[in-house]
Structures are given as structure tokens and as C-alpha cells.
C-alpha atoms as a PDB file:
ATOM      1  CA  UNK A   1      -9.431 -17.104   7.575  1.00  0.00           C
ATOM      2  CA  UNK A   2      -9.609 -14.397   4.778  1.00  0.00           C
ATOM      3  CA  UNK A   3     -10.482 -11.028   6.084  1.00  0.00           C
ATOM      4  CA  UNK A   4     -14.007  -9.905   5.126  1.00  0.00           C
ATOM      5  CA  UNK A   5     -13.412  -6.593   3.646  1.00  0.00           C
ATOM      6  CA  UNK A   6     -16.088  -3.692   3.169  1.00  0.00           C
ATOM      7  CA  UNK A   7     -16.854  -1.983  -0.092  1.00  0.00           C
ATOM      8  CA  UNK A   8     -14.781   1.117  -0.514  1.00  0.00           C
ATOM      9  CA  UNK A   9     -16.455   4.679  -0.254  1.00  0.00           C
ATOM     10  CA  UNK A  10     -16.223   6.756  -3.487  1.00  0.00           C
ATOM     11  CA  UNK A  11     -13.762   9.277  -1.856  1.00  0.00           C
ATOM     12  CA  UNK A  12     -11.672   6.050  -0.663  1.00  0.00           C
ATOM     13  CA  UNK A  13     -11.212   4.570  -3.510  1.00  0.00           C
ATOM     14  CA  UNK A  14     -10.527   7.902  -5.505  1.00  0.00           C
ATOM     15  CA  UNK A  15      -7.755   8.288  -3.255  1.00  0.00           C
ATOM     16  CA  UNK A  16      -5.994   4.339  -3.602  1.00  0.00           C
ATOM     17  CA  UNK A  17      -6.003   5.251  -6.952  1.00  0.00           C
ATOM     18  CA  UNK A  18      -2.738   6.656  -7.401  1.00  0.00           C
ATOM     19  CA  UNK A  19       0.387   5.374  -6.708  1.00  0.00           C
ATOM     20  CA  UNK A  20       2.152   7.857  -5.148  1.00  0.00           C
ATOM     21  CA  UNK A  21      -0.493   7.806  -2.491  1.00  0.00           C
ATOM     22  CA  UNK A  22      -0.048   4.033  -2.318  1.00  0.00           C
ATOM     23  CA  UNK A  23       3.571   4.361  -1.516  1.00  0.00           C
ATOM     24  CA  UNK A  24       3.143   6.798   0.898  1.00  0.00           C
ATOM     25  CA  UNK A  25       0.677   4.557   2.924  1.00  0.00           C
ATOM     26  CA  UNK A  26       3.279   1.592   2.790  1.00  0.00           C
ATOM     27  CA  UNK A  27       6.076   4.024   3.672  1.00  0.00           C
ATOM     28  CA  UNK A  28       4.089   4.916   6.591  1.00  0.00           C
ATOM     29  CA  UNK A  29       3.040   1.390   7.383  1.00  0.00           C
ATOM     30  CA  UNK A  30       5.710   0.835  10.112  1.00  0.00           C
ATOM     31  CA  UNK A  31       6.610   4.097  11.347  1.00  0.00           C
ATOM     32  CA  UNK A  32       5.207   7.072  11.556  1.00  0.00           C
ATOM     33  CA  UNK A  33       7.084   9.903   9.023  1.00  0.00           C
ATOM     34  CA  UNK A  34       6.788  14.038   8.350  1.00  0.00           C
ATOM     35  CA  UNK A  35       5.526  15.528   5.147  1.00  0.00           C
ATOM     36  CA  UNK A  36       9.252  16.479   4.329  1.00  0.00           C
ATOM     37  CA  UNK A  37      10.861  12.526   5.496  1.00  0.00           C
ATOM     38  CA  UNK A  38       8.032  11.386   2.824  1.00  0.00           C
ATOM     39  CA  UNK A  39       8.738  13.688   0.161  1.00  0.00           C
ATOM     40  CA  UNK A  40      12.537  13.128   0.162  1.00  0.00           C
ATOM     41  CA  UNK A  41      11.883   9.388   0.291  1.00  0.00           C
ATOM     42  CA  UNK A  42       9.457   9.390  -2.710  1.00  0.00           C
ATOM     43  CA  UNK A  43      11.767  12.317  -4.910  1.00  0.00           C
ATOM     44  CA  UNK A  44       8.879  14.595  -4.600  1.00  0.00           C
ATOM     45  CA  UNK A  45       8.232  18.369  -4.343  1.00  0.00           C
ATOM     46  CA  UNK A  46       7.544  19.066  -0.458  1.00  0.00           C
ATOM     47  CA  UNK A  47       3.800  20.687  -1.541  1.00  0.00           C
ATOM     48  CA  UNK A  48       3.026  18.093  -3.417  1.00  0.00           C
ATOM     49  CA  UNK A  49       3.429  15.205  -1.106  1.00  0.00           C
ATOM     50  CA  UNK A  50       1.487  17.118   1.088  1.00  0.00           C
ATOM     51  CA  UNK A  51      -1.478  17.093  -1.130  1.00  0.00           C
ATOM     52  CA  UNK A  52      -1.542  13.763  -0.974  1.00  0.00           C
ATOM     53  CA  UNK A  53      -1.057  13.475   2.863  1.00  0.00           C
ATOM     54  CA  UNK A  54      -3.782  15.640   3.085  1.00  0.00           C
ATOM     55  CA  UNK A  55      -5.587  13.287   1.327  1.00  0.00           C
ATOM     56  CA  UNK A  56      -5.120  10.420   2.514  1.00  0.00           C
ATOM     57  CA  UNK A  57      -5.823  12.073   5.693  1.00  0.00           C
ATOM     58  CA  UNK A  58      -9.032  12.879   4.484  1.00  0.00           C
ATOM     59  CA  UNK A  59      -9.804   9.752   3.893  1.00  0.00           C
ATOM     60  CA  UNK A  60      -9.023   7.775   6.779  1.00  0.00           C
ATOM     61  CA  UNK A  61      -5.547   6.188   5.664  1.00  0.00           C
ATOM     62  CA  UNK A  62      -2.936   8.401   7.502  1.00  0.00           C
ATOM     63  CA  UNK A  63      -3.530   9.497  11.038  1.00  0.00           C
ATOM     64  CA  UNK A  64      -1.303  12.390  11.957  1.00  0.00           C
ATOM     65  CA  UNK A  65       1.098  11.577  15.124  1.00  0.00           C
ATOM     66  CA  UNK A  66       2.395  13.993  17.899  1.00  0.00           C
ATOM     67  CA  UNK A  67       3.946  16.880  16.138  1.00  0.00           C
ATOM     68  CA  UNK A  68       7.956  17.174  17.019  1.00  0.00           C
ATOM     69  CA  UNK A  69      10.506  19.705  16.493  1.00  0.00           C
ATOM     70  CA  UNK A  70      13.045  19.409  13.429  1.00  0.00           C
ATOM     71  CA  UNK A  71      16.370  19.501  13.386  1.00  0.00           C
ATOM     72  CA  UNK A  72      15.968  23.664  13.000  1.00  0.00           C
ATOM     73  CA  UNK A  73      13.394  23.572  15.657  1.00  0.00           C
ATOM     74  CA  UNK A  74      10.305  23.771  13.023  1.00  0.00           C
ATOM     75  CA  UNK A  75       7.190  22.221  14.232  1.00  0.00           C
ATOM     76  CA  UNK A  76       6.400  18.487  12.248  1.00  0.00           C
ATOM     77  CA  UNK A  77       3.915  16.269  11.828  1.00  0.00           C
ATOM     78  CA  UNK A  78       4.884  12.939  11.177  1.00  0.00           C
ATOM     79  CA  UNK A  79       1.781  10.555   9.960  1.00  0.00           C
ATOM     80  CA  UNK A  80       1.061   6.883  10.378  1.00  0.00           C
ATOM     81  CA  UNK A  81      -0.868   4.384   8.138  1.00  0.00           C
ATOM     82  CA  UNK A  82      -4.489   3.357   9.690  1.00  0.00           C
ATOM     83  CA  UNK A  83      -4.255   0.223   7.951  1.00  0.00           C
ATOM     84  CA  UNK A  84      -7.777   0.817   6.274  1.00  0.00           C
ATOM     85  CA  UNK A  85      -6.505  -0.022   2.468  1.00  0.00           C
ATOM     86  CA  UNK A  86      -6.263  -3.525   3.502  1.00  0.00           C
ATOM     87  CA  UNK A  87      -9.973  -3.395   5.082  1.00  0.00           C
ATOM     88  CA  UNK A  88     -10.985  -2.302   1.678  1.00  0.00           C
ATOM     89  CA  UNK A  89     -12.715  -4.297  -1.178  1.00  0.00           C
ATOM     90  CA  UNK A  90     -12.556  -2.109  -4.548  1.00  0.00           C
ATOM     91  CA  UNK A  91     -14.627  -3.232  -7.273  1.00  0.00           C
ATOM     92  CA  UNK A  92     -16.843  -2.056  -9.485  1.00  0.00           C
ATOM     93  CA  UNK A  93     -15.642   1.138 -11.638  1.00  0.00           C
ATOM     94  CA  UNK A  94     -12.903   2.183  -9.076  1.00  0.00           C
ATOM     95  CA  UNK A  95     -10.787  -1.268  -9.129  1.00  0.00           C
ATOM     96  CA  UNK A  96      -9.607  -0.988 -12.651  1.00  0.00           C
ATOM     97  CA  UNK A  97      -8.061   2.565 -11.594  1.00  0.00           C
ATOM     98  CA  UNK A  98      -6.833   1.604  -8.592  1.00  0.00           C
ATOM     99  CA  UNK A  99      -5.387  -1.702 -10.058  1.00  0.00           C
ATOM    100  CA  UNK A 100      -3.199   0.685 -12.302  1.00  0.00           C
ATOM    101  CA  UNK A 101      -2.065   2.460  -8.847  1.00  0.00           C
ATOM    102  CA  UNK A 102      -0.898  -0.296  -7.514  1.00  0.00           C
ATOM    103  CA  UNK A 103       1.013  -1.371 -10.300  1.00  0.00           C
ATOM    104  CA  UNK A 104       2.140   2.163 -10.949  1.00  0.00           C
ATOM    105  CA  UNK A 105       3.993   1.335  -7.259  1.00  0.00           C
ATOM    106  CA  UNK A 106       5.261  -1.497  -7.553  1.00  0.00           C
ATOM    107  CA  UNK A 107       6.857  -0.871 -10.717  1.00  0.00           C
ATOM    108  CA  UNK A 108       8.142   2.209  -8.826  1.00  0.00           C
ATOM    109  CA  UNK A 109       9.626   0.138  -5.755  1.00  0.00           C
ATOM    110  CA  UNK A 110      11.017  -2.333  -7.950  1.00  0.00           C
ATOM    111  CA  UNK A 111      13.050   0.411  -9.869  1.00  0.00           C
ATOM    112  CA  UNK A 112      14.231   1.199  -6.891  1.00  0.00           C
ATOM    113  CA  UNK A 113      14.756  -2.812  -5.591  1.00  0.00           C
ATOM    114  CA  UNK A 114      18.128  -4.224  -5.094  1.00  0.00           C
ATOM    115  CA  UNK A 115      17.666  -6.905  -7.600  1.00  0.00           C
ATOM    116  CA  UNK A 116      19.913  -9.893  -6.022  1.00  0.00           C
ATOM    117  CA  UNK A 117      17.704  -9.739  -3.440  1.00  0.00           C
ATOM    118  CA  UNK A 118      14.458  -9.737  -5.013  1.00  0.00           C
ATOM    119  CA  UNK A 119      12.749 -13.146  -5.560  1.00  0.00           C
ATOM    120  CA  UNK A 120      10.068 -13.126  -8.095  1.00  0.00           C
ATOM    121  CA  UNK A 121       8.422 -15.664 -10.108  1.00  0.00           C
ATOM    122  CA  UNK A 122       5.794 -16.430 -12.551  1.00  0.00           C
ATOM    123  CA  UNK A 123       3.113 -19.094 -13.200  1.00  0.00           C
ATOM    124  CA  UNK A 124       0.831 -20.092 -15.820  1.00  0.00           C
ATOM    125  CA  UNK A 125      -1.866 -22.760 -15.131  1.00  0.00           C
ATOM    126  CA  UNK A 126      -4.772 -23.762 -17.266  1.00  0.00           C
ATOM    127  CA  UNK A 127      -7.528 -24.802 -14.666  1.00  0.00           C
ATOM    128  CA  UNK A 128     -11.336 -23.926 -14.360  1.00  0.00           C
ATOM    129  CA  UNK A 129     -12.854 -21.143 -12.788  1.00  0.00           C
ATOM    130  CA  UNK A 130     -13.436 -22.820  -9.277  1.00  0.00           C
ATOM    131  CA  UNK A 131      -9.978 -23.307  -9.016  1.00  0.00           C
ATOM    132  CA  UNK A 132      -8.928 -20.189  -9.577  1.00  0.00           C
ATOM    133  CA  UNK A 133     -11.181 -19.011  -6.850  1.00  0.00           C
ATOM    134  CA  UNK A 134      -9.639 -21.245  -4.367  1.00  0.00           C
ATOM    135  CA  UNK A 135      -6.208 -20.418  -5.801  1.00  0.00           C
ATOM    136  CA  UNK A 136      -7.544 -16.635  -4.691  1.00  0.00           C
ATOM    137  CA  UNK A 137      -9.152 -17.653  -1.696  1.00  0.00           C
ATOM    138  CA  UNK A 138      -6.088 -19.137  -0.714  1.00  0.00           C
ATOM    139  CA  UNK A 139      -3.475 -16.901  -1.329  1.00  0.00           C
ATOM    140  CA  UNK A 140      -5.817 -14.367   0.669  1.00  0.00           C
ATOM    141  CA  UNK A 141      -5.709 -16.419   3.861  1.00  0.00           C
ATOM    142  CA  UNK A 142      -2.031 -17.038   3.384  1.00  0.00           C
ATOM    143  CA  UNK A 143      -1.698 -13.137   3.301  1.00  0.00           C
ATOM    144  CA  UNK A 144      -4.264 -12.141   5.943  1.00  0.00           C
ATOM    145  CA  UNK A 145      -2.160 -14.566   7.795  1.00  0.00           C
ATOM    146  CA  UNK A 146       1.515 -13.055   7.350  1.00  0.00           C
ATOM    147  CA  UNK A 147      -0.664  -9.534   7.629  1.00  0.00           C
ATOM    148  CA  UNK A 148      -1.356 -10.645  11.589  1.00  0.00           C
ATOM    149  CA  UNK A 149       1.365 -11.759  12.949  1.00  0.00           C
ATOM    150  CA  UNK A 150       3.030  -9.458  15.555  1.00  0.00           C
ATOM    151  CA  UNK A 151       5.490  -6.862  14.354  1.00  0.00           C
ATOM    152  CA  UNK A 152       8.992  -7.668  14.939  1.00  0.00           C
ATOM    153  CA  UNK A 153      11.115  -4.133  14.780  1.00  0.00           C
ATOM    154  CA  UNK A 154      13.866  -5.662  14.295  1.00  0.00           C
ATOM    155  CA  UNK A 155      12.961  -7.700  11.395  1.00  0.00           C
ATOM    156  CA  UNK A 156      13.527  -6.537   7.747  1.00  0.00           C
ATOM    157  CA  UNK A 157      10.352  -5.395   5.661  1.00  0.00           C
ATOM    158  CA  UNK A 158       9.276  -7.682   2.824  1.00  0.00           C
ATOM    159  CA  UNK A 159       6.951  -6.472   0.469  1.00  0.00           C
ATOM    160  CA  UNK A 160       4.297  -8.393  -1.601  1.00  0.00           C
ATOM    161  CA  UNK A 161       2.997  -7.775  -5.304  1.00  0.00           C
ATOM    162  CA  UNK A 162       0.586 -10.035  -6.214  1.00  0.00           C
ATOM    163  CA  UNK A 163      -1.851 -10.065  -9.478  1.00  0.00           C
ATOM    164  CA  UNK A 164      -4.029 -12.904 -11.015  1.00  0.00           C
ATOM    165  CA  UNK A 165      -4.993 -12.228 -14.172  1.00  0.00           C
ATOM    166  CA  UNK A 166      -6.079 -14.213 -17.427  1.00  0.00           C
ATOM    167  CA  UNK A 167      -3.062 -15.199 -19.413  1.00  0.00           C
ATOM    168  CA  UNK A 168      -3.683 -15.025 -22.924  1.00  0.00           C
END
């Protein structure tokens, strides 16, 4: 059953758009990682990954964890994803910004992607409106389903890109 998402806040949508703070919510997805783990992951400047922790702090999407020691005995703060981006339903003004976000990412992960062991594919149909809408209703549940399932830590991460758009 598809999840039944709430409208986005302004403040939560200005933040999903940008896709630097959308990888750092699906870097943080599984395991909780410091300002510094994040930036180094990403190829960032340490002060500016933390302006976007910060915000996505702000905003709901990172929860800090119990702060540890580092390896030189600094005090760190390693942040988890809430989860809220996929509670989210952005329309209106704020999805076509945040659309370009998420593409912004994935084109990022993909550069990134070992290649031979990325599947992707492509598909062009010509069928009415109502079938596109199931086709999305669908492909929602089939997500929402994958999304639930229990954790396995020993299981490899798979990521997901998917758009529907008018072909023309």
C-alpha cells in the first residue's frame, strides 16, 4: 500500500532542494556519520558540509547521534537520517527545484558508479493518462514495499533513481 505522504513545509522543501544535501541524507541513511566522514565522502570543504548538516538538522532530516572521540581524541558528532524525505510529498513551486536536486545526485552517484555493476534501463510507452497513474501508483507500492522490509547489515546497498516524465 503506497505511503500517504504529507505536503512538505516551505523550509523542508528549500532544503531537498539541493543535491548535496540529498546525498548526505542517503549517505546517512544506514549509519550514522561525522561532519568530517561526510565531507571526505562527498569531496567537500569540512565548513561547508557542515552548513548543510546544519541544515538538514534544522529541518528534521538528520538527527545528531552520541558524540565520540576521533582518532586525535576531538569530540564528533556523527548524524543519522530521520527518514522524513520519504514522508514528504513536494509539489507545487518547490518540486520542480527539488526534482533538479535529485537529479543533480544521481548524476553525481552515477559518476561515481562502478558501471558493470549498474543495471539501468529505459522505456517508452504510449498509453493514456489513467495508465500512467497506475503505472505511478504502482511503482510507489513496489517501492514503499522494498522501503519496509527489515534492514539486513550485511546486505549490500542498492540505490533507486526513478523519473516518469513525458517523452517527446
Amino acid at each position: 500500500m503506497p505511503l500517504h505522504r504529507r505536503p512538505s513545509t516551505e523550509a523542508e522543501a528549500a532544503a531537498l532542494a539541493s543535491g548535496i544535501r540529498l546525498r548526505i541524507i542517503r549517505l546517512t541513511s544506514f549509519e550514522a556519520m561525522t561532519n568530517k566522514e561526510l565531507a571526505a565522502r562527498l569531496g567537500r570543504d569540512p565548513a561547508t558540509t557542515l552548513h548543510h548538516v546544519r541544515r538538514l538538522v534544522d529541518t528534521g532530516f538528520l538527527v545528531p547521534q552520541e558524540p565520540r572521540r576521533g582518532a586525535r581524541g576531538a569530540k564528533e558528532i556523527p548524524y543519522l537520517s530521520t527518514g522524513l524525505s520519504w514522508q514528504l510529498e513536494n509539489a507545487d513551486g518547490s518540486a520542480v527545484a527539488i526534482n533538479e536536486a535529485m537529479l543533480e545526485a544521481y548524476l553525481a552517484e552515477m559518476a561515481e558508479a562502478d558501471l558493470e555493476t549498474t543495471d539501468t534501463t529505459r522505456l517508452v510507452v504510449q498509453v493514456g493518462p489513467e495508465e500512467v497513474a497506475e503505472f505511478k501508483r504502482r511503482l510507489e507500492g513496489l517501492l514503499e514495499e522494498f522501503k519496509a522490509r527489515p534492514r539486513d547489515p550485511a546486505a549490500e546497498r542498492t540505490a533507486v533513481y526513478v523519473s516518469v516524465y513525458p517523452s517527446r
